[in-house]
Protein backbone atom coordinates (compact mmCIF):
# COMPACT_ATOMS: atom_id res chain seq x y z
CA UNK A 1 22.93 -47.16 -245.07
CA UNK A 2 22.43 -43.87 -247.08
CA UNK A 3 25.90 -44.40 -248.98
CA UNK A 4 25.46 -48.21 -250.03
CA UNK A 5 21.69 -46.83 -251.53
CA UNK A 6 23.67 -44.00 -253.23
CA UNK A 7 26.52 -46.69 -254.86
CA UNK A 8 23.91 -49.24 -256.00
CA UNK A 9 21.31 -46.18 -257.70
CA UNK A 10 25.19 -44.69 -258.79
CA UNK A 11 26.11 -48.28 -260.74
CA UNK A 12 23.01 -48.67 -261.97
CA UNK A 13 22.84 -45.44 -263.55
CA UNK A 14 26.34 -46.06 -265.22
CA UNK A 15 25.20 -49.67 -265.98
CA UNK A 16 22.55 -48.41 -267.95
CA UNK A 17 24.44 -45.80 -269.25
CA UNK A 18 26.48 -48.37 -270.93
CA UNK A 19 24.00 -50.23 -272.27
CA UNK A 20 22.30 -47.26 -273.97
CA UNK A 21 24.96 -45.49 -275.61
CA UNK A 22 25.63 -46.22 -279.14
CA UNK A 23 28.65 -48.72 -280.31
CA UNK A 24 31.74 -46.78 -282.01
CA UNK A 25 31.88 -47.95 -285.71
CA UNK A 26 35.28 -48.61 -287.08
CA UNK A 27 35.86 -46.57 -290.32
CA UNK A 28 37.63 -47.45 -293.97
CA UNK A 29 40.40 -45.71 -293.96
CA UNK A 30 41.16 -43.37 -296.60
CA UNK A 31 42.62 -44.05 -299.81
CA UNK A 32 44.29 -41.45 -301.66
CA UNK A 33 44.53 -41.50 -305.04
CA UNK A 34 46.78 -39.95 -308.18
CA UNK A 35 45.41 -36.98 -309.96
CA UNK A 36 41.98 -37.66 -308.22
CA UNK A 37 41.35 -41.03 -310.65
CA UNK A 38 43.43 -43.98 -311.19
CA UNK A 39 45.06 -46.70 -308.70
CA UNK A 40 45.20 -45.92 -305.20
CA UNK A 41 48.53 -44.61 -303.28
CA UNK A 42 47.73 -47.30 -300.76
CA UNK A 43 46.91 -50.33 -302.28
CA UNK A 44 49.33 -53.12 -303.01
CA UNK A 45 51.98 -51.17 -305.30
CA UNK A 46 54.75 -50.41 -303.77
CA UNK A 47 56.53 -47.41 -304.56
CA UNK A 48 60.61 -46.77 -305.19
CA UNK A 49 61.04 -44.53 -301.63
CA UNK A 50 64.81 -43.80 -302.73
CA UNK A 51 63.55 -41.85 -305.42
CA UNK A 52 61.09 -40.63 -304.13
CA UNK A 53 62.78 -39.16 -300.57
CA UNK A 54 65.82 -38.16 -302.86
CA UNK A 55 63.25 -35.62 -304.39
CA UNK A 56 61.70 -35.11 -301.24
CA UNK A 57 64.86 -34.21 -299.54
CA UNK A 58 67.01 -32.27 -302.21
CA UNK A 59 66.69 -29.25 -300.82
CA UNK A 60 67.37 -30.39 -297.06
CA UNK A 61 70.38 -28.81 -295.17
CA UNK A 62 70.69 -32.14 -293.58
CA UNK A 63 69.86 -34.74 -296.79
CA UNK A 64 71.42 -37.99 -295.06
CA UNK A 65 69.02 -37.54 -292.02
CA UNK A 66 65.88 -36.45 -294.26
CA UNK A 67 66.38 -39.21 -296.35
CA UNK A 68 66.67 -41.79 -293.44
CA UNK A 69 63.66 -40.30 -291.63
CA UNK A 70 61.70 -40.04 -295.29
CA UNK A 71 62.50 -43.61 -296.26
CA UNK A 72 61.33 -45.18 -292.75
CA UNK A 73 58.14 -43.14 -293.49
CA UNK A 74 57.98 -44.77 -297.29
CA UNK A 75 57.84 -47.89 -296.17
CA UNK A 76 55.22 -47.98 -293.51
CA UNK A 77 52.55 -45.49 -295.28
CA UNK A 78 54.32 -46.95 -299.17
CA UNK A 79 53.53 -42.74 -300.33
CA UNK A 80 55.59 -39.70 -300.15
CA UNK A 81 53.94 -36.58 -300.69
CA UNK A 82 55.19 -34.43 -303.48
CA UNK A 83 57.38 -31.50 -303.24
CA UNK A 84 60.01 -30.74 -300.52
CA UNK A 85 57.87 -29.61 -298.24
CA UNK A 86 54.25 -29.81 -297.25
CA UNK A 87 51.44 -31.31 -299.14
CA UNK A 88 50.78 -33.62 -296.29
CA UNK A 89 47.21 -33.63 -297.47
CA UNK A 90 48.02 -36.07 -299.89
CA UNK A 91 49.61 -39.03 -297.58
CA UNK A 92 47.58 -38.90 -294.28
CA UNK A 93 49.78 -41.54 -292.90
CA UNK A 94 52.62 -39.94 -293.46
CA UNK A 95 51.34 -36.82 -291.75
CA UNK A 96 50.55 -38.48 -288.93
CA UNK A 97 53.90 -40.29 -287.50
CA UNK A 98 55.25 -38.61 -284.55
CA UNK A 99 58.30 -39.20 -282.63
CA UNK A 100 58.27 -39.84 -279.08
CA UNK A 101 58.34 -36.17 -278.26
CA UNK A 102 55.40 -35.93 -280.40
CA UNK A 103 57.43 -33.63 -282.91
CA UNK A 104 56.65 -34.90 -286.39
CA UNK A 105 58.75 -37.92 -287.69
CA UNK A 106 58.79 -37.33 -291.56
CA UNK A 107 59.87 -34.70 -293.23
């Protein structure tokens, strides 16, 4: 009898639980933008990843492979950050694609 009293006061306590705690809000996700000012990285322009991995990747031992790996990045976040290495600050989504092996996907 004591165990059934002890699962219904336990439920009821998570029940409530439940109902008291606060909804998680969704939020905007970030835009970056050129320079600070301007048009955003992220909005509907599209940007020419060839170029922009070809930069990216000029200095790469292996340029084929950065390039593929870079241009499959371009064109799901539609940024590359500048430089040839780093500066992930400035493309969050391209910062945070991962491989299966949770190593980093984009150069």
């Amino acid at each position: 009898m004591a165990p059934s009293r002890f699962l219904i006061a336990s439920l009821l306590l998570l029940l409530s639980a439940f109902y008291l705690a606060e909804p998680r809000t969704v939020s905007e996700p970030e835009t970056v933008t050129s320079e600070g000012l301007g048009r955003s990285l992220l909005a509907n322009t599209s940007i020419n990843c060839g170029e922009a991995c070809a930069g990216r990747c000029r200095l790469s031992s292996r340029p084929n492979l950065c390039k593929r790996a870079c241009g499959t990045c371009c064109s799901r976040c539609n940024c590359v950050p500048p430089g040839t290495y780093g500066n992930y600050e400035v493309c969050p989504c391209y910062a945070a694609l991962t491989t299966h092996g949770g190593v980093r996907k984009c150069p």
